[in-house]
N, C-alpha and C. Protein backbone atom coordinates (compact mmCIF):
# COMPACT_ATOMS: atom_id res chain seq x y z
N UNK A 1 -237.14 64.98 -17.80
CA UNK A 1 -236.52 63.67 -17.84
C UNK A 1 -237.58 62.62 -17.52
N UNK A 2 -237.59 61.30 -18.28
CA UNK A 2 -238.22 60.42 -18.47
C UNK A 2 -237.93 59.26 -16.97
N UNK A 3 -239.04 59.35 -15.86
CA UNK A 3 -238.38 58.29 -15.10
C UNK A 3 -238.94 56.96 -14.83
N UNK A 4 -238.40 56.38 -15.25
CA UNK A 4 -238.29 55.01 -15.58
C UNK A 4 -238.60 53.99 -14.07
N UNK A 5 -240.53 53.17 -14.62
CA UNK A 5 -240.69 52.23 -13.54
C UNK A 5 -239.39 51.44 -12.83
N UNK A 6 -239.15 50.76 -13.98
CA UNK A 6 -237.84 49.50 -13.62
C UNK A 6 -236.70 50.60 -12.72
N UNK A 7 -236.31 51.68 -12.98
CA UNK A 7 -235.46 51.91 -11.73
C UNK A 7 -235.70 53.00 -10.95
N UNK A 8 -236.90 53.75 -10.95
CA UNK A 8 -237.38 53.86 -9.61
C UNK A 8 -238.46 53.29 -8.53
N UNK A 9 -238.92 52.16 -8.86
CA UNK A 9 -239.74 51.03 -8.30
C UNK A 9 -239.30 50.39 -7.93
N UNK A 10 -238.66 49.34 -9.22
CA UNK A 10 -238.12 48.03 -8.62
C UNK A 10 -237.00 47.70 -8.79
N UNK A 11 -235.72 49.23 -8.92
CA UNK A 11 -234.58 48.95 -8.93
C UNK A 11 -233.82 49.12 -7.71
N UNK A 12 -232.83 48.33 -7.05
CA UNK A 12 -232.50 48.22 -5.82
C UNK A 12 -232.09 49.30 -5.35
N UNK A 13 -231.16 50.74 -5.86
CA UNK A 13 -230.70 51.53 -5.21
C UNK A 13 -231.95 52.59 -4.92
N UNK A 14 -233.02 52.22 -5.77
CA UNK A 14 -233.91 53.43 -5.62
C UNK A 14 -234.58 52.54 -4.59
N UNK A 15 -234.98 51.42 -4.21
CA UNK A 15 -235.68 51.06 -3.32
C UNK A 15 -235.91 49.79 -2.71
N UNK A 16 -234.53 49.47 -2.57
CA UNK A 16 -233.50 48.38 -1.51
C UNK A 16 -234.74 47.03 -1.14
N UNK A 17 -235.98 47.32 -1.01
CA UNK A 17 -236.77 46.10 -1.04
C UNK A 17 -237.63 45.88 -1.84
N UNK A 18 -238.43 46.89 -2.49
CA UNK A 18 -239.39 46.82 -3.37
C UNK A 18 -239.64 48.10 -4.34
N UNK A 19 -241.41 47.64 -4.97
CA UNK A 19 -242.14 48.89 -4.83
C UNK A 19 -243.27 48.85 -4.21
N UNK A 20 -243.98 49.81 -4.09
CA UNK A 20 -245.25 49.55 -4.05
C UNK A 20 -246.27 50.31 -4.34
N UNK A 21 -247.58 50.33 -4.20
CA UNK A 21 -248.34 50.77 -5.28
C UNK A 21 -249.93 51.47 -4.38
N UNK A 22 -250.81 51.85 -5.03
CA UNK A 22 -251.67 51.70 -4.02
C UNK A 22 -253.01 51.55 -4.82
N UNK A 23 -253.79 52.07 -4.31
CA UNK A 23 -255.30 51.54 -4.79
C UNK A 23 -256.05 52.73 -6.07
N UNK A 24 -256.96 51.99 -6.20
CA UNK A 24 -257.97 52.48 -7.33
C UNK A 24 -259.49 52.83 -6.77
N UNK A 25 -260.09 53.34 -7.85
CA UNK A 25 -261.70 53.70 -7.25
C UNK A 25 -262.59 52.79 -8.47
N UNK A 26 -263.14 52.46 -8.41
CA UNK A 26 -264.02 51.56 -9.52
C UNK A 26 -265.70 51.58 -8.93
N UNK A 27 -266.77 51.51 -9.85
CA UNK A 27 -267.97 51.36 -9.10
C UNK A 27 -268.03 50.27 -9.10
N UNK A 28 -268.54 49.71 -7.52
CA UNK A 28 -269.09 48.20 -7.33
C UNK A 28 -268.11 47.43 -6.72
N UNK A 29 -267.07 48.13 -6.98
CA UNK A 29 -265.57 47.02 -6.37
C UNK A 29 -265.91 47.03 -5.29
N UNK A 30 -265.55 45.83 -4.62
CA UNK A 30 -265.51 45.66 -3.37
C UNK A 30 -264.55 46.56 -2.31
N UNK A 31 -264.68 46.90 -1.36
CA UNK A 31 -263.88 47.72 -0.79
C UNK A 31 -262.14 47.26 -0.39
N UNK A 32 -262.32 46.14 -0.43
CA UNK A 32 -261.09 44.90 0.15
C UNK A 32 -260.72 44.22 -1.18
N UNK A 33 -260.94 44.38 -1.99
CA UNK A 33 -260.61 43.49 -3.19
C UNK A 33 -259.64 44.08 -4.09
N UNK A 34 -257.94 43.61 -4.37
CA UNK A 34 -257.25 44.52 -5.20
C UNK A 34 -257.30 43.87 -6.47
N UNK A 35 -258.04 42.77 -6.62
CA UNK A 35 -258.55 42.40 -8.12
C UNK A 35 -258.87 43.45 -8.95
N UNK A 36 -258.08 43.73 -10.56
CA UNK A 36 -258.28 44.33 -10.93
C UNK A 36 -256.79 45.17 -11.40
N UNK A 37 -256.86 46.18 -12.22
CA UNK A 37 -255.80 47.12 -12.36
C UNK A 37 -255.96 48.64 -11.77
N UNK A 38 -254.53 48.50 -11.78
CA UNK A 38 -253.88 49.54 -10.59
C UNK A 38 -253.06 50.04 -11.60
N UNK A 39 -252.81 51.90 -11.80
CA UNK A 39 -251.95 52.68 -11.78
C UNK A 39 -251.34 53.36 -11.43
N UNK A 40 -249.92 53.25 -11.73
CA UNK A 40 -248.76 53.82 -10.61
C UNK A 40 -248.74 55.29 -11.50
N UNK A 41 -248.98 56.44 -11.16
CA UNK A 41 -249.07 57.43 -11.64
C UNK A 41 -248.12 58.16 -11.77
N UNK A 42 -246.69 58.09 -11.56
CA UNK A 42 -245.42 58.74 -11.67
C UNK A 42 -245.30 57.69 -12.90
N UNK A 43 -244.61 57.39 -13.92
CA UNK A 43 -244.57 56.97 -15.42
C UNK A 43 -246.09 56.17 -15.82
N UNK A 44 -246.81 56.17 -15.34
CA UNK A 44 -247.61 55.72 -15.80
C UNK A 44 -247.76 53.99 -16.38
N UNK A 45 -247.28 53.55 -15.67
CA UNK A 45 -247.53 52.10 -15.37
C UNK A 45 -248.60 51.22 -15.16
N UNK A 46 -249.06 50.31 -15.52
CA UNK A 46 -250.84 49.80 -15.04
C UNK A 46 -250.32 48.18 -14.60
N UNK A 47 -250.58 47.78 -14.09
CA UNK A 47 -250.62 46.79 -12.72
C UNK A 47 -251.91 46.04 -12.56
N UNK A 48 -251.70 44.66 -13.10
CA UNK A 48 -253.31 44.14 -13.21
C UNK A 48 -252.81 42.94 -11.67
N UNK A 49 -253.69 43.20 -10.68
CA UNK A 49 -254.12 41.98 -9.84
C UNK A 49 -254.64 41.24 -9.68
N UNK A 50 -254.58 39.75 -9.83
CA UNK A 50 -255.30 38.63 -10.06
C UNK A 50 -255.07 37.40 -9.60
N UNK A 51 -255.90 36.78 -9.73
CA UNK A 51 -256.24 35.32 -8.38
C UNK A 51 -254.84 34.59 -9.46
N UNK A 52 -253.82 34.04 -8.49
CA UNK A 52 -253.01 32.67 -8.98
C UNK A 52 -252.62 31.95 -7.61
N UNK A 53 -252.19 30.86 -8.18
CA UNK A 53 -251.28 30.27 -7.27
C UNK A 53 -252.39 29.46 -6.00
N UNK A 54 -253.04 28.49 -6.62
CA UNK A 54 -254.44 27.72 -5.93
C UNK A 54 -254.61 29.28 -4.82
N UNK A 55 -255.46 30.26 -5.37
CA UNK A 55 -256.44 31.42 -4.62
C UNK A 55 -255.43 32.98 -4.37
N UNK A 56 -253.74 32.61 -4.68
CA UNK A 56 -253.26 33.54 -4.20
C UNK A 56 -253.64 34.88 -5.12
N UNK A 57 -252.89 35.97 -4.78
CA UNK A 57 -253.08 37.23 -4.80
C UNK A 57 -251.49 37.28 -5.68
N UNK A 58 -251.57 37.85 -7.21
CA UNK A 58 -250.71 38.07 -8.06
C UNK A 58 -250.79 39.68 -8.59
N UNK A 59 -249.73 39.72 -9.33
CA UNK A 59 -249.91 40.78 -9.84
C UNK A 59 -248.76 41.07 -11.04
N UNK A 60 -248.75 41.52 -12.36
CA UNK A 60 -248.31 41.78 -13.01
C UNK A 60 -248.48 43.09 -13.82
N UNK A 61 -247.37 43.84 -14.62
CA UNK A 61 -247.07 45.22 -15.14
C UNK A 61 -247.69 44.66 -16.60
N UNK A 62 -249.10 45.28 -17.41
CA UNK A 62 -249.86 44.83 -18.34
C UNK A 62 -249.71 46.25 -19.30
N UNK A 63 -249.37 47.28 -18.79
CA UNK A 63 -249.18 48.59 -19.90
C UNK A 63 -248.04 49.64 -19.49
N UNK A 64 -247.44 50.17 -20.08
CA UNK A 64 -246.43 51.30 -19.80
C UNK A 64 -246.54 52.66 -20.58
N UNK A 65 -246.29 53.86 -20.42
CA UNK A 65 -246.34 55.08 -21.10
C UNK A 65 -244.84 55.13 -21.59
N UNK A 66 -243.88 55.09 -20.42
CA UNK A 66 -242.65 55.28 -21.23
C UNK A 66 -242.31 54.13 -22.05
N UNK A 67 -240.91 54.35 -23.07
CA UNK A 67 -240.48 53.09 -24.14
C UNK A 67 -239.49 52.14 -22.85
N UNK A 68 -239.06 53.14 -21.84
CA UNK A 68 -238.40 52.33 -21.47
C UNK A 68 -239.25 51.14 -20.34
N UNK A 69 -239.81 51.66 -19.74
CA UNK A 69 -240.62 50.70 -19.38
C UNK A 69 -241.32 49.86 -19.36
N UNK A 70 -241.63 49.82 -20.60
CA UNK A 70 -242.36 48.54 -21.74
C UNK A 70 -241.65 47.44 -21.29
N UNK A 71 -240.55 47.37 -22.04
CA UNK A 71 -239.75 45.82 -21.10
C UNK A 71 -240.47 45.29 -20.21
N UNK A 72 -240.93 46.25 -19.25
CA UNK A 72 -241.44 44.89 -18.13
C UNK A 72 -242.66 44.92 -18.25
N UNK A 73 -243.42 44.81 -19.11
CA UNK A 73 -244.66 44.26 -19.42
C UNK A 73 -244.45 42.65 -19.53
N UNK A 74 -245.73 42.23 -18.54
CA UNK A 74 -245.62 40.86 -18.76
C UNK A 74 -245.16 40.35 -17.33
N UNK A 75 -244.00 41.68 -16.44
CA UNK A 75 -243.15 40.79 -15.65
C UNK A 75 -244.37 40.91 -14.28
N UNK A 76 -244.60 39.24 -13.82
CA UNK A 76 -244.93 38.91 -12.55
C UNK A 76 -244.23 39.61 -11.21
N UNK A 77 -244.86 41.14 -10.50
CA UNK A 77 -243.80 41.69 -9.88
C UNK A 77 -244.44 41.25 -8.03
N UNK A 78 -245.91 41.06 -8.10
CA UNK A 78 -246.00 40.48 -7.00
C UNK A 78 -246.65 38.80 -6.96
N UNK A 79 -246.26 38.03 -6.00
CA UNK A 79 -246.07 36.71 -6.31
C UNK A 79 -247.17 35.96 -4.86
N UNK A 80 -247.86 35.08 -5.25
CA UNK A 80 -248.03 33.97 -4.06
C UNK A 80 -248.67 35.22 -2.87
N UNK A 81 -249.31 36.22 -2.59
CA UNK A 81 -249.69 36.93 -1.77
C UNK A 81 -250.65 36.21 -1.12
N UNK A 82 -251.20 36.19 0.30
CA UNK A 82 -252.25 35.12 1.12
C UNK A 82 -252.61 36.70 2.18
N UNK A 83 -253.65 36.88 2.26
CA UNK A 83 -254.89 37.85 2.88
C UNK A 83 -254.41 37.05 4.25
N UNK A 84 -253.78 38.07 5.00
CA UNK A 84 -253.15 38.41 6.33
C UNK A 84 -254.88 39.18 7.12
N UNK A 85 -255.35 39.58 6.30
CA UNK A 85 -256.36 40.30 7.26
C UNK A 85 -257.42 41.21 6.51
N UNK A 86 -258.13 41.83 7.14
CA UNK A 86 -259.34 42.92 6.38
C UNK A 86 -257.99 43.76 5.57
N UNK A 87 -258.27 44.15 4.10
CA UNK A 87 -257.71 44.80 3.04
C UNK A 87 -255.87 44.42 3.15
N UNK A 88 -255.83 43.08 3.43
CA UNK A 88 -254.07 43.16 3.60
C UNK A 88 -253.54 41.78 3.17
N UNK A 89 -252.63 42.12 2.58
CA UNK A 89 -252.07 40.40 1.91
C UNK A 89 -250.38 40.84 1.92
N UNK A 90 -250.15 39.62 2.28
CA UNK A 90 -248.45 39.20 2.33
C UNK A 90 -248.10 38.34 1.21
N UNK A 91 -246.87 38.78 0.49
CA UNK A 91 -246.33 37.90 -0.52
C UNK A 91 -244.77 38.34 -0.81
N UNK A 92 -244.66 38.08 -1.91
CA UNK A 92 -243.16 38.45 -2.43
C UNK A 92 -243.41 38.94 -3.55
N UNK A 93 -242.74 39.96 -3.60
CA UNK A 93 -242.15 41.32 -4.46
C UNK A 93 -240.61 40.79 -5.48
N UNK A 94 -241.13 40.55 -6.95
CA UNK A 94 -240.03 40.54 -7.81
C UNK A 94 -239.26 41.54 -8.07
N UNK A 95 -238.06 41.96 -8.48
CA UNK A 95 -237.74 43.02 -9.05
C UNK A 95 -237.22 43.15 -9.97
N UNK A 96 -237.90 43.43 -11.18
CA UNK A 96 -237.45 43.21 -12.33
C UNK A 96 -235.87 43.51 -12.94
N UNK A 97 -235.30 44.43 -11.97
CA UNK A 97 -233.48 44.52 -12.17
C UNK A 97 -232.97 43.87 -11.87
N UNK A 98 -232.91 43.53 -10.83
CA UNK A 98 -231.84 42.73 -10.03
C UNK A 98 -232.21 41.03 -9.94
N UNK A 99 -233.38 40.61 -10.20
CA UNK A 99 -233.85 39.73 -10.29
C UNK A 99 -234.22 38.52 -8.99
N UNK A 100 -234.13 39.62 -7.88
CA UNK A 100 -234.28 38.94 -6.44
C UNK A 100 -235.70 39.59 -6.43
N UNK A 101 -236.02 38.68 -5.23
CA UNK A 101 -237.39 38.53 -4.69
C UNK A 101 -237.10 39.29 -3.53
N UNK A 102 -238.50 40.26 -3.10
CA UNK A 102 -238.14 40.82 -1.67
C UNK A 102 -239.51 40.56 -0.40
N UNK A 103 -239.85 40.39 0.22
CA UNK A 103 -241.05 40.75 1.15
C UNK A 103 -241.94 41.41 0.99
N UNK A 104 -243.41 41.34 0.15
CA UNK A 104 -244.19 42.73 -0.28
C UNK A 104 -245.49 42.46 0.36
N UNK A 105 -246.32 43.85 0.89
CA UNK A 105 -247.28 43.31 1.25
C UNK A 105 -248.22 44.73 0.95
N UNK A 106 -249.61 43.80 0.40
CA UNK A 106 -250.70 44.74 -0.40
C UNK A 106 -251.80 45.39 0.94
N UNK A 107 -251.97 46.65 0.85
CA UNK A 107 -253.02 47.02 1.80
C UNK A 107 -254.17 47.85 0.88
N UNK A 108 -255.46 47.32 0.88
CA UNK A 108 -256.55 48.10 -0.02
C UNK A 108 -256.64 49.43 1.12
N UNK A 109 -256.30 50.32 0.53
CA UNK A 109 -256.64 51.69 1.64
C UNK A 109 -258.41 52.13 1.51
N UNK A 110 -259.00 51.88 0.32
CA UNK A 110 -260.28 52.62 -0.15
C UNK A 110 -260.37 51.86 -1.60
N UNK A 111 -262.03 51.99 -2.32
CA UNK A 111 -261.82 51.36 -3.32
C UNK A 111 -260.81 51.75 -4.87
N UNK A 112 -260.46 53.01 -4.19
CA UNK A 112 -259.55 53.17 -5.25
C UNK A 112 -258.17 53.70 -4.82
N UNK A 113 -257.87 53.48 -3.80
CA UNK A 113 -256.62 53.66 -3.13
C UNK A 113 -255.81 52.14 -2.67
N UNK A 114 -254.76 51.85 -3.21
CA UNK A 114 -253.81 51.02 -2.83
C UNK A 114 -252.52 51.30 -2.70
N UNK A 115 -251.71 50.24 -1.50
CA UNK A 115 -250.39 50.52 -0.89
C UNK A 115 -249.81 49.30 -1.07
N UNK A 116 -248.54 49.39 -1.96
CA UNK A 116 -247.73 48.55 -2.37
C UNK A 116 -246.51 48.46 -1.32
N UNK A 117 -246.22 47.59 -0.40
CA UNK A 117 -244.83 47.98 0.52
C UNK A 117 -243.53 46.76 0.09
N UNK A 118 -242.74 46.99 -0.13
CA UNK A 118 -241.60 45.87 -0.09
C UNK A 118 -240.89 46.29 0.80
N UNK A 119 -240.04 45.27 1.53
CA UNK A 119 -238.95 45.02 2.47
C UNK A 119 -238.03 43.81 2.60
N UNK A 120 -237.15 44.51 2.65
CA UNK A 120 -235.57 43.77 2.26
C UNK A 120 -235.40 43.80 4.56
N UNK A 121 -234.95 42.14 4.85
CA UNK A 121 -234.84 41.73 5.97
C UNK A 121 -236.01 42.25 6.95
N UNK A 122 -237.27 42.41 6.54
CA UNK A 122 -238.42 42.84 7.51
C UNK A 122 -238.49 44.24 7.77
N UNK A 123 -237.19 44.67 7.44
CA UNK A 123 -237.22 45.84 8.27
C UNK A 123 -236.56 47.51 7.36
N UNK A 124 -235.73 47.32 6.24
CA UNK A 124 -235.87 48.62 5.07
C UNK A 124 -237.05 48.32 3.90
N UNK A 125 -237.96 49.22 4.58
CA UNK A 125 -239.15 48.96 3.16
C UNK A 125 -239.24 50.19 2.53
N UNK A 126 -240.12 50.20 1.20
CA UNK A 126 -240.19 51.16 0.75
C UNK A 126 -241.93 51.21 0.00
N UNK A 127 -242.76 52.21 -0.03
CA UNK A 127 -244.02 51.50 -0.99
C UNK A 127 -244.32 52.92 -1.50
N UNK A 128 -245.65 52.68 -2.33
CA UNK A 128 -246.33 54.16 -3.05
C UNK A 128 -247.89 53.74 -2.70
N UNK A 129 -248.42 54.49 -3.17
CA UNK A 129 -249.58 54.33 -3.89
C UNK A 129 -250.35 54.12 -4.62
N UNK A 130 -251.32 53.44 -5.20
CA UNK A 130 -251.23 53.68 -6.63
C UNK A 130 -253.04 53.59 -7.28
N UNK A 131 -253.54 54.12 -7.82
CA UNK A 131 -255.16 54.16 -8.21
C UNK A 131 -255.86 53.21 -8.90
N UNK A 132 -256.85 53.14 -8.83
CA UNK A 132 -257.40 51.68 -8.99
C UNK A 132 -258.04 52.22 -10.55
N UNK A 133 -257.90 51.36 -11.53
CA UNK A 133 -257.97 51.67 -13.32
C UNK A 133 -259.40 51.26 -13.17
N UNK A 134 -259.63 50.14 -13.09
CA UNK A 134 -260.81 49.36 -13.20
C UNK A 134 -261.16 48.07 -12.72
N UNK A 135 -262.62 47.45 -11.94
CA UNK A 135 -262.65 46.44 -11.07
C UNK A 135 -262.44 45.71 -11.72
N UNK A 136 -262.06 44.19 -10.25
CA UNK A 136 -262.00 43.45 -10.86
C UNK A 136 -263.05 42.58 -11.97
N UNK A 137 -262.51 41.95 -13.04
CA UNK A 137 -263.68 41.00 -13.73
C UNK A 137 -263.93 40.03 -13.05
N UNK A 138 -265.55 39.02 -13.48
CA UNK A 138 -265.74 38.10 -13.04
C UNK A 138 -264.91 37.21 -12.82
N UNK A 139 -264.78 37.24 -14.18
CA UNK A 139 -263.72 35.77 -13.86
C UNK A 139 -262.07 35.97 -14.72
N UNK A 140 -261.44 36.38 -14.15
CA UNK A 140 -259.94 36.88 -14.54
C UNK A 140 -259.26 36.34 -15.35
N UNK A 141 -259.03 36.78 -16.63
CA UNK A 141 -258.31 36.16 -17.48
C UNK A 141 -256.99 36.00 -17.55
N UNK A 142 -256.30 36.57 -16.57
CA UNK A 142 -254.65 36.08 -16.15
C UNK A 142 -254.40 35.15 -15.28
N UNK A 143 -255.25 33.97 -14.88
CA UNK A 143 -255.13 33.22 -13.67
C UNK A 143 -254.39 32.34 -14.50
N UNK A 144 -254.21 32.13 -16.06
CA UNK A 144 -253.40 30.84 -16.04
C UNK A 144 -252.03 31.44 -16.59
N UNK A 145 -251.60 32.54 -16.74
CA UNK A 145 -250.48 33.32 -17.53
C UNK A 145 -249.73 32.60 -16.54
N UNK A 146 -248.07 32.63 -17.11
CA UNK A 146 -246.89 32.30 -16.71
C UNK A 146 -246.23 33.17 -15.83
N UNK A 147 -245.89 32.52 -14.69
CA UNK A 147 -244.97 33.81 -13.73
C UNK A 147 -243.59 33.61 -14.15
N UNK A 148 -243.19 34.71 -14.63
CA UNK A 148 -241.74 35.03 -15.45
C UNK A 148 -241.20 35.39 -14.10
């Protein structure tokens, strides 16, 4: 059976605040930097992170393996994130089902390891892991895309 990003990521019964994701390995990346794409390796999802929002920390779903997951290509799933600390940023988590926003926050574990966490009232979260595709580019060509 085919399982589907949109509802085991970022659909509410599978995971009441978010998803989340984790890091990648790339040569040269910075160790702290989640610029760049990230794959979620259970459907095979790719996750590009990139500077928006005057310096913030974005992120959007740019490829899918399954048909059903295609749909959310395009969708802005982390939003407005601001670097809380060494490898850690706070923002908000879209969810492409339900169409609420939840609490998400990015931790670079290693250069190719990242942790995606969402939480619904601070306190039911849920996150993954997810591998780092390739560093970030100089200069990011999604900084002016539209947050859907």
């Amino acid at each position: 059976m085919t399982r589907s990003f949109a509802r085991e990521l970022l659909a509410p019964a599978a995971l009441l605040a978010a998803a989340a994701l984790a890091c990648g390995s790339a040569a040269g990346a910075s160790s702290n930097d989640p610029r760049g794409v990230w794959l979620r390796p259970e459907g095979g999802v790719r996750f590009s992170f990139y500077d928006c929002e005057n310096g913030k920390l974005c992120a959007k779903v740019v490829a899918a393996q399954n048909a059903e997951d295609r749909s959310s290509i395009g969708a802005v799933i982390l939003r407005g994130a601001t670097q809380t600390g060494p490898n850690h940023w706070a923002g908000q988590i879209f969810n492409v089902e339900d169409g609420k926003t939840y609490d998400g926050f990015v931790t670079v574990d290693s250069p190719t390891r990242l942790t995606l966490k969402g939480c619904l009232w601070g306190m039911l979260c849920s996150g993954e892991t997810w591998t780092r595709v390739s560093a970030p580019p100089a200069a990011h060509a999604m900084v002016g895309d539209d947050l859907r």
